[in-house]
Structure formats: structure tokens, C-alpha cells
N, C-alpha and C. Protein backbone atom coordinates (compact mmCIF):
# COMPACT_ATOMS: atom_id res chain seq x y z
N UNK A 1 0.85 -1.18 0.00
CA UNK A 1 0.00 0.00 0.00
C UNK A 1 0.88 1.23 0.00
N UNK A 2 0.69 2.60 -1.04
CA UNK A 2 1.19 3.29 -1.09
C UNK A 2 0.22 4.59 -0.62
N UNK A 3 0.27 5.47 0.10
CA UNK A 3 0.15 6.28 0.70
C UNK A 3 -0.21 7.47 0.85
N UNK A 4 -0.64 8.66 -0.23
CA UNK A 4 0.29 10.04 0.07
C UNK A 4 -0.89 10.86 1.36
N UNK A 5 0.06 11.71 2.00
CA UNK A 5 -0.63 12.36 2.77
C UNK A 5 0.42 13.94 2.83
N UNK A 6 -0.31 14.65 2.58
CA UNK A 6 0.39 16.18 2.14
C UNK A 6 0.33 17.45 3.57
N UNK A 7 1.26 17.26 4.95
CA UNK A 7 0.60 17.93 5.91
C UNK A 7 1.21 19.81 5.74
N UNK A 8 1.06 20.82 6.33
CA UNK A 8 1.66 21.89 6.22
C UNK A 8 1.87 21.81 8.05
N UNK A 9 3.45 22.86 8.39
CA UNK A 9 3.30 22.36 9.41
C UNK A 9 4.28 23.81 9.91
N UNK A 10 4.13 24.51 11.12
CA UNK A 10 5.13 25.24 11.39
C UNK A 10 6.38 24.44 11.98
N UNK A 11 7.63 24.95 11.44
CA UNK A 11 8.38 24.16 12.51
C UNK A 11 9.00 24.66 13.07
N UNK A 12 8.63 24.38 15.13
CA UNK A 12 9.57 25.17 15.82
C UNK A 12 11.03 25.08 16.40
N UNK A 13 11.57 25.96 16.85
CA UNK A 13 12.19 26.22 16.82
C UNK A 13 13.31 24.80 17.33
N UNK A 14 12.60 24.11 17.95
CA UNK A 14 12.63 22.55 18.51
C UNK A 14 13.23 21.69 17.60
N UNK A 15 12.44 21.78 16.40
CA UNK A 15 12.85 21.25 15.25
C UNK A 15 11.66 19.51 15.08
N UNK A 16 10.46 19.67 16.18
CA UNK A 16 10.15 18.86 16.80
C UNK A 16 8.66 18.81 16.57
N UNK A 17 8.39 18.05 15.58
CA UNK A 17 7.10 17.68 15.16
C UNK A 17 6.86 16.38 14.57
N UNK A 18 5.13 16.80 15.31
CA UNK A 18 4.67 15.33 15.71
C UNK A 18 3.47 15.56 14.92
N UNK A 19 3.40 14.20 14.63
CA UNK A 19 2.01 13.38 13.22
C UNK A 19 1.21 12.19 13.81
N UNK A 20 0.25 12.51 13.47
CA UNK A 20 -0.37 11.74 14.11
C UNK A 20 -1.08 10.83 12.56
N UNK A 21 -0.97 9.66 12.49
CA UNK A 21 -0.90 9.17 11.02
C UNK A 21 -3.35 8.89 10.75
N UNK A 22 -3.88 8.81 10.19
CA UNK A 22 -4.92 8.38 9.98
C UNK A 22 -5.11 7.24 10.33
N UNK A 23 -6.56 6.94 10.79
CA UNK A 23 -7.16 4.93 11.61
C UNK A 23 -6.39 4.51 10.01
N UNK A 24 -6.91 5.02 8.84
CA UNK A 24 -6.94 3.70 7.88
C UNK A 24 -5.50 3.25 7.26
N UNK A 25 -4.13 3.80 7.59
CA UNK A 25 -3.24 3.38 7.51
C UNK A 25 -2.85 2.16 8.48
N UNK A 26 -2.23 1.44 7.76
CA UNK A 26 -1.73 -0.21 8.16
C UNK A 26 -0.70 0.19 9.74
N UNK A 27 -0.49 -0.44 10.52
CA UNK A 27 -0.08 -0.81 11.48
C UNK A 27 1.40 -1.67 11.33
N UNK A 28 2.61 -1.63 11.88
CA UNK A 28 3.81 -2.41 11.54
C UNK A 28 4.92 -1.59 10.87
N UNK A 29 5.64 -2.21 10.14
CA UNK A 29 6.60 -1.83 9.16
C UNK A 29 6.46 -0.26 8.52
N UNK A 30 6.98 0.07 8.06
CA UNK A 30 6.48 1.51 7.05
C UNK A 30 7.49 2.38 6.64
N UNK A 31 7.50 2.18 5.58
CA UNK A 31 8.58 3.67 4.95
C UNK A 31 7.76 5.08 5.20
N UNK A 32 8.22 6.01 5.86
CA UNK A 32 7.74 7.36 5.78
C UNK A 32 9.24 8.47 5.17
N UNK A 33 8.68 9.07 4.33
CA UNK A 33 9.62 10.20 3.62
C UNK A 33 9.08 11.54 3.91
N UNK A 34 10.12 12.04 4.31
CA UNK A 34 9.84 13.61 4.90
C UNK A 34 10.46 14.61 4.09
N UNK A 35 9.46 15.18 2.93
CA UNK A 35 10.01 16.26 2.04
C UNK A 35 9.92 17.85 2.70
N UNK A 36 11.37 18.30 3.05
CA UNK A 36 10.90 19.48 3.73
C UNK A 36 11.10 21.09 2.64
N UNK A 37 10.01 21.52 2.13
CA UNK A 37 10.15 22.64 1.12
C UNK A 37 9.42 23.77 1.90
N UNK A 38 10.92 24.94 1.74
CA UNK A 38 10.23 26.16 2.45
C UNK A 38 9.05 27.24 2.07
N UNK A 39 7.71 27.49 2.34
CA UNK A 39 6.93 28.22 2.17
C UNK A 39 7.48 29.17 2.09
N UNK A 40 8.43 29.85 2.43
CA UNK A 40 8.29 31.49 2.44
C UNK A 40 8.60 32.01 1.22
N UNK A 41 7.79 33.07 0.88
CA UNK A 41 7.73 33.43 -0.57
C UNK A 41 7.63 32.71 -1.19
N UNK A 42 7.10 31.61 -1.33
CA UNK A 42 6.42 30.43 -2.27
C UNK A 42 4.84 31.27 -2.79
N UNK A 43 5.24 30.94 -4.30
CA UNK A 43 3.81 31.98 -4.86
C UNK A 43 2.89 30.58 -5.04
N UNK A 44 1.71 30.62 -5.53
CA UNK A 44 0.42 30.11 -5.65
C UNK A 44 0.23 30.06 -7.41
N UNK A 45 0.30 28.76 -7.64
CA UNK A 45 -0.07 28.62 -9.11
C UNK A 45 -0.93 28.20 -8.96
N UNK A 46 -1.76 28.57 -10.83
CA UNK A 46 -3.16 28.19 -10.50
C UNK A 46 -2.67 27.64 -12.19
N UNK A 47 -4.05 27.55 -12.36
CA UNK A 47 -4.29 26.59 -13.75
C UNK A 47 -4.12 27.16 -14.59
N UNK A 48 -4.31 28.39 -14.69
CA UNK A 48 -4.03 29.34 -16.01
C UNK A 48 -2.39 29.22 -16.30
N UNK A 49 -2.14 29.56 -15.01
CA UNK A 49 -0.70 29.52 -14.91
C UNK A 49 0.12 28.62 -16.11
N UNK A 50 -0.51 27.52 -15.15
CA UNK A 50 -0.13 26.04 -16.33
C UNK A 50 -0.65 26.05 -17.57
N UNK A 51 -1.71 26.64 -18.28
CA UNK A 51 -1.94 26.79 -19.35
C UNK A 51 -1.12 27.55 -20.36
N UNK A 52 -0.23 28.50 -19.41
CA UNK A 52 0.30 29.31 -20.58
C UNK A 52 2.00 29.00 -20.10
N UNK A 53 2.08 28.17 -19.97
CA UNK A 53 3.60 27.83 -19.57
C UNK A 53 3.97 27.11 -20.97
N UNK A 54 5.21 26.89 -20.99
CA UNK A 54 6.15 26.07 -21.70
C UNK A 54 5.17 24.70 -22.00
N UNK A 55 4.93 23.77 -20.78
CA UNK A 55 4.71 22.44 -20.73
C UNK A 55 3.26 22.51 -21.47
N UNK A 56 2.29 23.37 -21.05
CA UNK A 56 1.47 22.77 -22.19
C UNK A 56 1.52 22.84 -23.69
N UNK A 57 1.19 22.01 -24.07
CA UNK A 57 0.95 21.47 -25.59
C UNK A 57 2.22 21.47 -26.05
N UNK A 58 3.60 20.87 -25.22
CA UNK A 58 5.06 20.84 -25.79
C UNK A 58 5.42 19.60 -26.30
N UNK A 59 4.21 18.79 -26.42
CA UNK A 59 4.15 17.81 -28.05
C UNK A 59 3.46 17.39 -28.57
N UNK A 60 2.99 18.69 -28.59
CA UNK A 60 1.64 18.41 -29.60
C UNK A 60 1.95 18.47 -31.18
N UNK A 61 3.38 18.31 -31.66
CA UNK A 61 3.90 17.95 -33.10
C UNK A 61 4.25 17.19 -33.36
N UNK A 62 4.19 16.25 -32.20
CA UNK A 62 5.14 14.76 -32.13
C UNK A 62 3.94 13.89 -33.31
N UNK A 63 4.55 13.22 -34.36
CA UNK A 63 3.45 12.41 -34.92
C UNK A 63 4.19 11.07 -34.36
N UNK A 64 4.85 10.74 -33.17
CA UNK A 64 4.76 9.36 -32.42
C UNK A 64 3.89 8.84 -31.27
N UNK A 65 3.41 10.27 -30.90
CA UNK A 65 2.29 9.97 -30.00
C UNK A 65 0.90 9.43 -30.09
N UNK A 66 0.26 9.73 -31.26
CA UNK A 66 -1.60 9.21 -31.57
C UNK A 66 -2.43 9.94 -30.08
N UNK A 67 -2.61 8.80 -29.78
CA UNK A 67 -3.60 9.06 -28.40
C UNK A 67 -2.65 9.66 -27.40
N UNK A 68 -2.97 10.99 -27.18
CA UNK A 68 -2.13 11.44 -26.37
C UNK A 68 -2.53 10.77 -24.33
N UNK A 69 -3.63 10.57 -24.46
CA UNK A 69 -4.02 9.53 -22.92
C UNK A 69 -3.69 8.39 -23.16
N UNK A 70 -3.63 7.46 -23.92
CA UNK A 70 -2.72 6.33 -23.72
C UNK A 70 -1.42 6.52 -23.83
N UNK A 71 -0.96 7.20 -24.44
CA UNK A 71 0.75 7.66 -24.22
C UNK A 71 0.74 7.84 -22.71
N UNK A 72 0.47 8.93 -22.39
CA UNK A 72 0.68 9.31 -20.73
C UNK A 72 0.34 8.23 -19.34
N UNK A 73 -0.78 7.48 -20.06
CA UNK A 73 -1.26 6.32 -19.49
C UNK A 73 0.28 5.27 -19.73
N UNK A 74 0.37 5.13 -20.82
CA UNK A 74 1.70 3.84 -20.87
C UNK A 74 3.15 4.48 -20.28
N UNK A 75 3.28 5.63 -20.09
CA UNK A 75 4.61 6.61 -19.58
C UNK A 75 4.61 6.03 -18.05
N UNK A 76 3.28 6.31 -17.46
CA UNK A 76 2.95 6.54 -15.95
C UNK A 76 3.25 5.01 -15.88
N UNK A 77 2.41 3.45 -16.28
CA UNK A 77 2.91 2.59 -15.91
C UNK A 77 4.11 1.90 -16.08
N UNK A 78 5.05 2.54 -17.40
CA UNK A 78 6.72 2.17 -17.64
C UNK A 78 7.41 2.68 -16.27
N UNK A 79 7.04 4.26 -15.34
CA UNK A 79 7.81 4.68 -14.62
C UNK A 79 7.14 3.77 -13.57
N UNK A 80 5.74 3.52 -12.77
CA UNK A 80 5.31 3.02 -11.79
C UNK A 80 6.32 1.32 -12.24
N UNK A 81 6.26 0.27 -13.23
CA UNK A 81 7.25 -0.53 -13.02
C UNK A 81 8.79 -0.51 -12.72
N UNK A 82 8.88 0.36 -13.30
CA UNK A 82 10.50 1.01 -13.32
C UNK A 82 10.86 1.29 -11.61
N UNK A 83 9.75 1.84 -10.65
CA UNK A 83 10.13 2.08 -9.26
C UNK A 83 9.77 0.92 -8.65
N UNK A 84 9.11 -0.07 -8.73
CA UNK A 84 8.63 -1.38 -7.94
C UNK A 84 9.74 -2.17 -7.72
């Protein structure tokens, strides 16, 4: 079972914080990864944002793609085998 849970958290000065995990997570063993990225001055993207960036429609000339959702669909399960 894989996991994600996304918390925001102040951290004091302690360096000392505590999680309290959800009932429906498993009990025992467990990898937990602690990504620590600083909020401050972190701006707020929104969707437009992403609409007018670089990444959208940056292959939409490719004539190797066809179905661009089964491409992304077969990408996502080459990388999900690739990490197992």
C-alpha cells in the first residue's frame, strides 16, 4: 500500500514535530519520507498559470504519440514498473 498524505506544518524552533498518522493506515513496518520545502515566498499557481507555460501542448507535433491519454497512461505505468 502506497500512501500520500500532504501535511503543512510550522516548525519550531525545537525542530520537533509530531504526526499523528490516519485509523486507515496499516499498522507495523512503514517507509515514511519527509520532504521538507520552504513556504516562504512560495507563490500560488493556478491553472491558467499552467496553461500558458512552456509544458502545455510541448508535443503536440510529435506524430509518435496518436492518443495522447494512452501515451501518458503507458509513460505513468513504464515509470510506476521502473520504481517497484
Amino acid at each position: 500500500m502506497v500512501k500520500t498524505i500532504n501535511l503543512t506544518a510550522n516548525v519550531p524552533p525545537s525542530r520537533e514535530v509530531r504526526i499523528t498518522l490516519p485509523n486507515d493506515v496499516p499498522t507495523g513496518p512503514a517507509e515514511i519520507v519527509v520532504v521538507i520545502a520552504s513556504r516562504v515566498g512560495a507563490s500560488t499557481r493556478t491553472l491558467g498559470d499552467l496553461l500558458h507555460s512552456e509544458f502545455f501542448g510541448m508535443w503536440r507535433d510529435r506524430a509518435d504519440i496518436g492518443d495522447s491519454a494512452e501515451f501518458a497512461r503507458r509513460l505513468r505505468a513504464e515509470a510506476w514498473s521502473r520504481a517497484a
